[in-house]
Protein backbone atom coordinates (compact mmCIF):
# COMPACT_ATOMS: atom_id res chain seq x y z
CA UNK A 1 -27.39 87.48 34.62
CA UNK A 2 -27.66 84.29 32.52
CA UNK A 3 -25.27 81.71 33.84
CA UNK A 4 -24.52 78.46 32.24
CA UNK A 5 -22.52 75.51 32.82
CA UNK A 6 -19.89 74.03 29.92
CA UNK A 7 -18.59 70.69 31.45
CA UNK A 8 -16.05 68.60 29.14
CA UNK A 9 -13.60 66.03 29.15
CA UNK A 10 -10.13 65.54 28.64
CA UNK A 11 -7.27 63.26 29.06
CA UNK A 12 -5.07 62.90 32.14
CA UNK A 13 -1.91 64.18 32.28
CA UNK A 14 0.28 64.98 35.26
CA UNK A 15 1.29 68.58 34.08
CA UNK A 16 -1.98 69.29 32.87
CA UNK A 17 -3.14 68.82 36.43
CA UNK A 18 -0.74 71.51 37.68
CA UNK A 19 -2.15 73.54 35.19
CA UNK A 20 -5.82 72.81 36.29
CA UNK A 21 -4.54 73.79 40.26
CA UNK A 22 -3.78 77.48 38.87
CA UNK A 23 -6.81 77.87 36.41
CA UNK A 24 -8.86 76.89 39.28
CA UNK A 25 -7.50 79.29 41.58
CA UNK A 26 -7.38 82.52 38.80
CA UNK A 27 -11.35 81.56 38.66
CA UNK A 28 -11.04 80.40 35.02
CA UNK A 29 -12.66 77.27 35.32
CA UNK A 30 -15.48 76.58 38.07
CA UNK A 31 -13.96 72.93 38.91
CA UNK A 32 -12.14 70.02 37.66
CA UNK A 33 -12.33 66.42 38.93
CA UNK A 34 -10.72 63.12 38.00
CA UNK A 35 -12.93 60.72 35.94
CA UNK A 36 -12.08 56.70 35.35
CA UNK A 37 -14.46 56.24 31.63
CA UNK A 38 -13.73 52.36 29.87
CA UNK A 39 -10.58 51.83 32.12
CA UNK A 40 -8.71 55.15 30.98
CA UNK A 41 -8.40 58.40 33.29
CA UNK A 42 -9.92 62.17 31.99
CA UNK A 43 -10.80 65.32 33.47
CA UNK A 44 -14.02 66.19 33.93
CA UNK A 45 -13.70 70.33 33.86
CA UNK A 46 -16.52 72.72 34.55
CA UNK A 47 -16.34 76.40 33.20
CA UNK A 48 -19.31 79.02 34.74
CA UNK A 49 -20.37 81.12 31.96
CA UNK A 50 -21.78 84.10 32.60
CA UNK A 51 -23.49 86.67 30.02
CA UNK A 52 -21.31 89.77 29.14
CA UNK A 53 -18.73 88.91 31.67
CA UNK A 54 -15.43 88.14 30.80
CA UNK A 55 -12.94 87.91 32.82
CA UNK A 56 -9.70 87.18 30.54
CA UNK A 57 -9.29 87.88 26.87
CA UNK A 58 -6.49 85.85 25.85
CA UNK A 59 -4.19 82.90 26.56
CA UNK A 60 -0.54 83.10 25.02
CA UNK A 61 1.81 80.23 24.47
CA UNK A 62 5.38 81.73 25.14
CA UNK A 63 7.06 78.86 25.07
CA UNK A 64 7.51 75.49 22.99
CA UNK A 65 8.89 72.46 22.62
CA UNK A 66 11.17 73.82 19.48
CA UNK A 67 11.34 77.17 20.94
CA UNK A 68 11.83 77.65 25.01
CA UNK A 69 12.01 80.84 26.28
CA UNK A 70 13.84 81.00 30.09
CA UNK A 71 13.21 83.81 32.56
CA UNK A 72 15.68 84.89 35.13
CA UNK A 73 14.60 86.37 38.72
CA UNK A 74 16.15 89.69 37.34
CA UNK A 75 13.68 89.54 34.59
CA UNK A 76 10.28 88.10 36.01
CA UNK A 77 10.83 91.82 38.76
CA UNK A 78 10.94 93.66 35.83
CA UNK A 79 7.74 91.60 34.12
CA UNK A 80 6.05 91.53 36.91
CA UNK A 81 6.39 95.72 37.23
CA UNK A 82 5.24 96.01 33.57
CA UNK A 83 2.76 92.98 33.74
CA UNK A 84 -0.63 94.95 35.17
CA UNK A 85 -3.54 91.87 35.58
CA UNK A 86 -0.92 88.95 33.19
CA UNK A 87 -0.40 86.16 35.00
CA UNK A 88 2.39 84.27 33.29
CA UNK A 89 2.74 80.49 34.19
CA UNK A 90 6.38 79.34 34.87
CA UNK A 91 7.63 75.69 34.63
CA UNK A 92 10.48 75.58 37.32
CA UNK A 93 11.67 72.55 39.56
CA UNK A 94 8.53 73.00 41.91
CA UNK A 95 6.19 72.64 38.77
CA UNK A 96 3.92 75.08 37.04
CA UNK A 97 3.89 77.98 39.11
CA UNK A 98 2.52 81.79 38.56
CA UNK A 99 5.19 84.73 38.59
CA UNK A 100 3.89 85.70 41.39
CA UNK A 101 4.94 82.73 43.41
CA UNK A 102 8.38 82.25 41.58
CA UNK A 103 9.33 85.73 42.88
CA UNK A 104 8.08 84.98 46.66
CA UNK A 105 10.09 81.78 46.22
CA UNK A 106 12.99 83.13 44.46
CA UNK A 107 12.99 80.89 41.31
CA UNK A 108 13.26 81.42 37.99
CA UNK A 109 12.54 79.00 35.02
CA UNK A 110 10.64 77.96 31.18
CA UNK A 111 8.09 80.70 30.62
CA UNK A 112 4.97 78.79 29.59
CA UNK A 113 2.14 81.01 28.61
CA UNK A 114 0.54 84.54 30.13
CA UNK A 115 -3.64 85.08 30.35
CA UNK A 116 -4.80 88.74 30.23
């Protein structure tokens, strides 16, 4: 298998670090680590690419700033019975979490985006 590197930057942000924590652990990017270029902070994130291998399709933004769409626990068992491989990414008071975790911890919250 051919396997390349793509390693770019981008700028800090807080929430986009939470973000990083469960990319990173879903094995979408390789790693991620905190840069300091000209006095200003960026991401340095490293994706493994690997020929013919893909491991999600798609990335969907559920939610925006105009348009928020909130999930109840009632809701997230019944998405996460219908869900198969999604992950969908949750904004609740503990930060971006996956569904997964917001069932094992009981909350519910803004539904961000979903990768299949």
């Amino acid at each position: 298998m051919n396997k390349k590197v793509l390693s770019f930057h981008i700028n800090f942000n807080t929430s986009l670090l939470q973000n990083l924590k469960i990319f990173k652990n879903f094995g979408l990017i390789s790693k991620f680590s905190i840069e300091k270029i000209n006095n200003k902070y960026y991401f340095l994130i490293q994706i493994n690419i690997i020929k013919n291998t893909f491991f999600i399709k798609n990335i969907k933004l559920l939610s925006t700033p105009s348009k928020p769409f909130f999930i109840t626990i009632k809701a997230l068992n019944l998405l996460n019975k219908k869900s198969g491989n999604s992950v969908y990414v949750i904004s609740s008071g503990m930060g971006n979490i996956t569904h997964h975790n917001a069932l094992k911890l009981n909350k519910s919250g803004k539904l961000l985006y979903v990768f299949y």
